[in-house]
N, C-alpha and C. Protein backbone atom coordinates (compact mmCIF):
# COMPACT_ATOMS: atom_id res chain seq x y z
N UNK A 1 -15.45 -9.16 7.53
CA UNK A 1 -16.01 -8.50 8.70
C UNK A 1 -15.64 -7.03 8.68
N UNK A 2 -16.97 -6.29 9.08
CA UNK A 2 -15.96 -4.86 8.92
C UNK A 2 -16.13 -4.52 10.32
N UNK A 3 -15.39 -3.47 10.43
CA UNK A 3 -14.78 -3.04 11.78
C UNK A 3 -14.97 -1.03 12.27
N UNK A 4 -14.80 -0.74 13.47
CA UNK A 4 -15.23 0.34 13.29
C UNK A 4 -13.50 0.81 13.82
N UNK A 5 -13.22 2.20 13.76
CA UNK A 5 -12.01 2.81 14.29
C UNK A 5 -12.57 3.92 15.07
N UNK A 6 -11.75 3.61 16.29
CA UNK A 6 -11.80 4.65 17.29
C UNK A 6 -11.02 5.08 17.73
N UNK A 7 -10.93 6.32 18.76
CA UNK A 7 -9.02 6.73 18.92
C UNK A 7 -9.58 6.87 20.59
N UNK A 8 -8.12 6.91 21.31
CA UNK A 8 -7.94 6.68 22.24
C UNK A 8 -8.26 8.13 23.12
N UNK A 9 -8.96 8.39 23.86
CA UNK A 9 -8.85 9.97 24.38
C UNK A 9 -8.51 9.62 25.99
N UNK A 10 -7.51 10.52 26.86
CA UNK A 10 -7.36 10.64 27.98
C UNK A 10 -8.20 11.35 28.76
N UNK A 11 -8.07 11.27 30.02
CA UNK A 11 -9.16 11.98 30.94
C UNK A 11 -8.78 13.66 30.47
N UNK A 12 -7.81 14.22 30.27
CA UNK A 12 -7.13 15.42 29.96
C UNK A 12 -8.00 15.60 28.38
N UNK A 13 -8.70 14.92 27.86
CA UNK A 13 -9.04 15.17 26.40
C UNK A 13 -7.94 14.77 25.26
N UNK A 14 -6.48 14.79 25.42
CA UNK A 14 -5.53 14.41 24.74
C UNK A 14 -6.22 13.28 23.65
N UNK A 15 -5.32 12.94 22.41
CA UNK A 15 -5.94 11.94 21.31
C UNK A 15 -4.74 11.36 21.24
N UNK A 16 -3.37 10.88 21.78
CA UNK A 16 -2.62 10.33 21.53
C UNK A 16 -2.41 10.08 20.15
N UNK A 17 -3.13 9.43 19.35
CA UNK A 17 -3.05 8.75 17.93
C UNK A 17 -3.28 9.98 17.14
N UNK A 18 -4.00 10.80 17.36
CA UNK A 18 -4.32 11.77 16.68
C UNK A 18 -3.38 13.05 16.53
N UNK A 19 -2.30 13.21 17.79
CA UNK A 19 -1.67 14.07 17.56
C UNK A 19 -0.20 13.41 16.77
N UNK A 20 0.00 12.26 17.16
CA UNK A 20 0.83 11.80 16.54
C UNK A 20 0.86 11.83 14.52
N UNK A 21 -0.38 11.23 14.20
CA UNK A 21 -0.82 11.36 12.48
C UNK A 21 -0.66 13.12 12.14
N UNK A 22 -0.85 14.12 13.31
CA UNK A 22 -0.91 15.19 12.56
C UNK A 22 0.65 15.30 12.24
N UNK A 23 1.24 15.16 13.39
CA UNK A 23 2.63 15.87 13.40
C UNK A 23 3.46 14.94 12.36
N UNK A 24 3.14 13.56 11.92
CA UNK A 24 3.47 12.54 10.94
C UNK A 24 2.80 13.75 9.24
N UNK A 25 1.57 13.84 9.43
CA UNK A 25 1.14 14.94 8.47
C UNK A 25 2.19 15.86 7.85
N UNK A 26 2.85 16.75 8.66
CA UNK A 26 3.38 17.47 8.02
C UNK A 26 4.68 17.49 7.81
N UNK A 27 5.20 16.20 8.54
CA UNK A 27 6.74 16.20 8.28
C UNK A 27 6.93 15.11 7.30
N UNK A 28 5.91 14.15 7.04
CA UNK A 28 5.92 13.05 5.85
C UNK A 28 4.81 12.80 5.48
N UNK A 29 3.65 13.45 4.48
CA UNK A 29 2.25 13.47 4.11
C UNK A 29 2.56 12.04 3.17
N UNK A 30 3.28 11.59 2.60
CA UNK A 30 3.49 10.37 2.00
C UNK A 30 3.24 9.15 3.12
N UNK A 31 3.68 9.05 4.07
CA UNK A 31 3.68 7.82 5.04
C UNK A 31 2.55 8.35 5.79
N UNK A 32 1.65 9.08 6.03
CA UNK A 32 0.08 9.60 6.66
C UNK A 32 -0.76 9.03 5.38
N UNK A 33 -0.27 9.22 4.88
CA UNK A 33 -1.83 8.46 3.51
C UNK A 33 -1.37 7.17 3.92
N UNK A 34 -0.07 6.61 3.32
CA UNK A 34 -0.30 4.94 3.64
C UNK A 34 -0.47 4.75 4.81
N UNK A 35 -0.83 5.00 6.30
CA UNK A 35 -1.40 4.86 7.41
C UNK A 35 -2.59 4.80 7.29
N UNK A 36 -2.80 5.87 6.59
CA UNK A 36 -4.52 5.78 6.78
C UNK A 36 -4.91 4.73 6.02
N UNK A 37 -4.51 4.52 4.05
CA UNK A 37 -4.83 3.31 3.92
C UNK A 37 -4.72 1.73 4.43
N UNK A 38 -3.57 1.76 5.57
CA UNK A 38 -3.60 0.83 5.82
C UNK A 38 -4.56 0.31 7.52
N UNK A 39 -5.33 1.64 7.37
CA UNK A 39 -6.38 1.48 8.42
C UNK A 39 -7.67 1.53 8.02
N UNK A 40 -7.80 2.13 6.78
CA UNK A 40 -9.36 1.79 6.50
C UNK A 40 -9.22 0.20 5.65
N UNK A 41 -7.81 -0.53 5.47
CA UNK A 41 -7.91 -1.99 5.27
C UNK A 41 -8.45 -2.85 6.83
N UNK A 42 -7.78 -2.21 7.37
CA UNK A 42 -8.06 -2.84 8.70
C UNK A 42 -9.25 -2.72 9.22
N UNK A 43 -10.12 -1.84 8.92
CA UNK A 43 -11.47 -1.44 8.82
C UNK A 43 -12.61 -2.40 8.13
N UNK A 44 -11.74 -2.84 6.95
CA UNK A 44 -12.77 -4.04 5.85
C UNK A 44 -12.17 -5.22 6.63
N UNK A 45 -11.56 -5.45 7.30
CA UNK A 45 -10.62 -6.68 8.05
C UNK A 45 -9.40 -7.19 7.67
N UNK A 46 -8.52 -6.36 6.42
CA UNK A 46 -7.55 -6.65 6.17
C UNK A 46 -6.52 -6.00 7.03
N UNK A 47 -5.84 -6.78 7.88
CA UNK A 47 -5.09 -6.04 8.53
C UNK A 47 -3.51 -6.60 8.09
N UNK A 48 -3.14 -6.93 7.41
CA UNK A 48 -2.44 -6.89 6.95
C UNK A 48 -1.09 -7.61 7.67
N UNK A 49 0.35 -6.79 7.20
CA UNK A 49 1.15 -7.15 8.28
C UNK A 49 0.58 -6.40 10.24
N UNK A 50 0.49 -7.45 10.89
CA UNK A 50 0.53 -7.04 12.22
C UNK A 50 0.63 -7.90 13.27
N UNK A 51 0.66 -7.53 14.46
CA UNK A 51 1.44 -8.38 15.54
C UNK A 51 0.90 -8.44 16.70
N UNK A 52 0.38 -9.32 17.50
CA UNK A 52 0.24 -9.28 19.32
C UNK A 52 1.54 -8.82 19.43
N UNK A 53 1.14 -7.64 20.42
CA UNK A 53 2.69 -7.23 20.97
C UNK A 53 2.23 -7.99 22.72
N UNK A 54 1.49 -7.06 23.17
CA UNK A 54 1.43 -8.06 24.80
C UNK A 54 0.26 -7.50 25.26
N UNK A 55 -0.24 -7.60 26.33
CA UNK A 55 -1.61 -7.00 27.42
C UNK A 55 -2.56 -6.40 26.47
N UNK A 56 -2.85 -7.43 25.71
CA UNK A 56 -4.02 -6.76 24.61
C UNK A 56 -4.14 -5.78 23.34
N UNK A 57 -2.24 -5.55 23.46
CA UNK A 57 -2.37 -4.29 22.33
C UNK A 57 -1.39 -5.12 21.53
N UNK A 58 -2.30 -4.38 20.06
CA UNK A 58 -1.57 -5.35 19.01
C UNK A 58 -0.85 -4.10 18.27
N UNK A 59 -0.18 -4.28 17.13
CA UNK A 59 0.96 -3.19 16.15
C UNK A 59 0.92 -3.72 14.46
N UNK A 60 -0.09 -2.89 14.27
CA UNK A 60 0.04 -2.19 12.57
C UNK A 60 1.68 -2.18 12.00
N UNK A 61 2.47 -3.06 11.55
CA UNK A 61 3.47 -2.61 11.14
C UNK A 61 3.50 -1.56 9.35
N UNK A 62 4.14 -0.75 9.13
CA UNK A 62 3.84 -0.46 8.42
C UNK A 62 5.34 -0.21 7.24
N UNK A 63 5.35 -0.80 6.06
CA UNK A 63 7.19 -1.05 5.89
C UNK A 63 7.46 0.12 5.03
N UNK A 64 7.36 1.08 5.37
CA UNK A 64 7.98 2.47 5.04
C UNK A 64 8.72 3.46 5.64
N UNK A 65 9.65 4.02 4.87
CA UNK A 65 10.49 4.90 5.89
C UNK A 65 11.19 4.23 7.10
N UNK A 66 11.42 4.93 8.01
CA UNK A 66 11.45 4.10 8.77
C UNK A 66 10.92 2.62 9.61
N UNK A 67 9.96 2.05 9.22
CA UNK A 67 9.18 1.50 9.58
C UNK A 67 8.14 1.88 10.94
N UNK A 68 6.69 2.74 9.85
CA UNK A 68 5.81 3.09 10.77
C UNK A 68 4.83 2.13 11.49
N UNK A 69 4.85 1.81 13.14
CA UNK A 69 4.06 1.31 13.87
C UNK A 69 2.49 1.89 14.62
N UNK A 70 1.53 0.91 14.13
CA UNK A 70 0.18 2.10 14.92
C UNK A 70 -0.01 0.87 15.83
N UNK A 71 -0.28 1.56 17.01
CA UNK A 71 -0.61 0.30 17.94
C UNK A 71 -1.98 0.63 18.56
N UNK A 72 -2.92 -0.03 18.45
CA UNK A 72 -3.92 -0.56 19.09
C UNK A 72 -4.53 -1.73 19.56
N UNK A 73 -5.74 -2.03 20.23
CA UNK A 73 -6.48 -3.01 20.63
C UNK A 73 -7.79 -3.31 20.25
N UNK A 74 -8.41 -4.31 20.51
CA UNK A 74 -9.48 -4.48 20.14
C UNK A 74 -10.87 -4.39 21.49
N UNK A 75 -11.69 -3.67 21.01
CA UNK A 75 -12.45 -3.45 21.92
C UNK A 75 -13.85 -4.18 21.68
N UNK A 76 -13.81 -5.48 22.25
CA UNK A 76 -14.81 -6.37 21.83
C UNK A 76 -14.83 -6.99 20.49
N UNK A 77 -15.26 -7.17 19.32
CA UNK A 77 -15.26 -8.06 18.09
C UNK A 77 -15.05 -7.03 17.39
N UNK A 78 -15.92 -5.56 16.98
CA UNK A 78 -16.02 -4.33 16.20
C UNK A 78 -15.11 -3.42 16.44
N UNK A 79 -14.72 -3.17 17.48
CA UNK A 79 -14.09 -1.86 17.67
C UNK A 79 -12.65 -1.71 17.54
N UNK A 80 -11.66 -1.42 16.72
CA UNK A 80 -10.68 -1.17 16.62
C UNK A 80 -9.81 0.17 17.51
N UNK A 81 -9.43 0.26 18.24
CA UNK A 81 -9.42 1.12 19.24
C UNK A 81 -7.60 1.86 18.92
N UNK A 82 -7.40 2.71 18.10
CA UNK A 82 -6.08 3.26 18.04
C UNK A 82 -5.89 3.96 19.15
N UNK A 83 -4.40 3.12 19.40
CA UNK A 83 -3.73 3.91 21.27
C UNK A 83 -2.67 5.01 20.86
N UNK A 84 -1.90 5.08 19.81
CA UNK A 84 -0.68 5.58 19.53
C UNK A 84 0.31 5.11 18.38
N UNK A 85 0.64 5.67 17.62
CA UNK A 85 1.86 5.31 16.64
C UNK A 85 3.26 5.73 17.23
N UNK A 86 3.85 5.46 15.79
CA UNK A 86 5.23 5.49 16.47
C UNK A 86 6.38 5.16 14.80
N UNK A 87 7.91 5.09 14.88
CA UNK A 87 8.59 4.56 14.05
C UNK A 87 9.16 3.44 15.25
N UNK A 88 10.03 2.40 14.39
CA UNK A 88 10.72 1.29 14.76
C UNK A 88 11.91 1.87 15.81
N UNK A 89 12.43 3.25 15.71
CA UNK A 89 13.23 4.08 16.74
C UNK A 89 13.05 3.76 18.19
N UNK A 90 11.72 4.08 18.18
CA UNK A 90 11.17 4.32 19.58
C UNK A 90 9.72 3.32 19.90
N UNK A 91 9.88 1.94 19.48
CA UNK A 91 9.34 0.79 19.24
C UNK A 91 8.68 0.59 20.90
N UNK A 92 10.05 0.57 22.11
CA UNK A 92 9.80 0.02 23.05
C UNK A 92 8.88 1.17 23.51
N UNK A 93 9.33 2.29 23.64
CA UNK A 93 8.38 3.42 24.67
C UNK A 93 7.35 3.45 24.14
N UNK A 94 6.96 3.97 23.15
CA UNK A 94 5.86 3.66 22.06
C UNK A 94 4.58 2.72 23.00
N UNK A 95 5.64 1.05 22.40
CA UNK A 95 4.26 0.09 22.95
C UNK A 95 4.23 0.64 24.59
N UNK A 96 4.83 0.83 25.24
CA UNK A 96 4.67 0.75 26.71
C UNK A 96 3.21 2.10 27.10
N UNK A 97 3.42 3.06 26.41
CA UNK A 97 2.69 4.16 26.50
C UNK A 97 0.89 3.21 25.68
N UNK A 98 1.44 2.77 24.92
CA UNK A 98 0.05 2.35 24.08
C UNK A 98 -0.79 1.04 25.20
N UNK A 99 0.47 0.36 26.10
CA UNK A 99 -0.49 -0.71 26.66
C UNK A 99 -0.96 0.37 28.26
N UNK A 100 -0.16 1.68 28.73
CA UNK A 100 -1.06 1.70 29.72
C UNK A 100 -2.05 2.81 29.31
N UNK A 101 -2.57 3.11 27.45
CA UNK A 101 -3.64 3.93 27.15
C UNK A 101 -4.20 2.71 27.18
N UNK A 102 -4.54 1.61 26.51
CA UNK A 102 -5.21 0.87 26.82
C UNK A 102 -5.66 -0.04 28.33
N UNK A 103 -4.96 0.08 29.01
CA UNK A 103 -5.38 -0.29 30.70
C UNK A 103 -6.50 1.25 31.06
N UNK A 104 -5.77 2.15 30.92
CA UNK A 104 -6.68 3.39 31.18
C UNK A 104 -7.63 3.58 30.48
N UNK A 105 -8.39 3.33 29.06
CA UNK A 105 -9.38 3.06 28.54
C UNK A 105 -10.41 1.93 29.30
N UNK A 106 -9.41 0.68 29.73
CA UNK A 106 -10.10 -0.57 30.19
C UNK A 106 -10.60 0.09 31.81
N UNK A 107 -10.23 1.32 32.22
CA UNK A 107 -10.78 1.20 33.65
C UNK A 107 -11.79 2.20 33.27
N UNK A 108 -12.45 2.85 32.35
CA UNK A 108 -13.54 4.20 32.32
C UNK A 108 -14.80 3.34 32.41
């Protein structure tokens, strides 16, 4: 099944996921490629290692470095909906921020 990727935008315009991969960009361009490959797998439907975390948002684990987390949801059958990444550090705030981008997506 393939899948589409979308990123999360706030009423403010913010990209959550997006500013996170840049600032991942330039402080570790090694762990930003394997993100991305391990999202255009998730794209063909291989998603690989990942997890229900809770209220609809699931977590990309990713076993590098620190262990990088992308957390998103699914938006109907197609839509892969990225809320936010993160490392295993900051695991809890992370998901908490990613399930109320996804409640705030679910009310537009």
């Amino acid at each position: 099944m393939q899948y589409i990727t979308e990123r999360y935008k706030d009423g403010n315009g913010k990209v959550p996921y997006t500013e996170w991969i840049k600032k991942l960009r330039k402080k570790d361009p090694r762990a930003a490629s394997k993100i991305d490959i391990r999202i255009d797998r998730a794209e063909k439907g291989n998603f690989g290692d990942h997890k229900f975390e809770r209220d609809g948002v699931w977590e990309l684990r990713i076993d590098y470095g620190p262990g990088y987390r992308v957390y998103y949801a699914m938006d109907g059958n197609k839509i892969i909906l990225l809320l936010t990444g993160g490392d295993k550090s900051g695991q809890k705030s992370d998901l908490d921020k990613a399930v109320q981008y996804w409640r705030d997506y679910q009310q537009e």
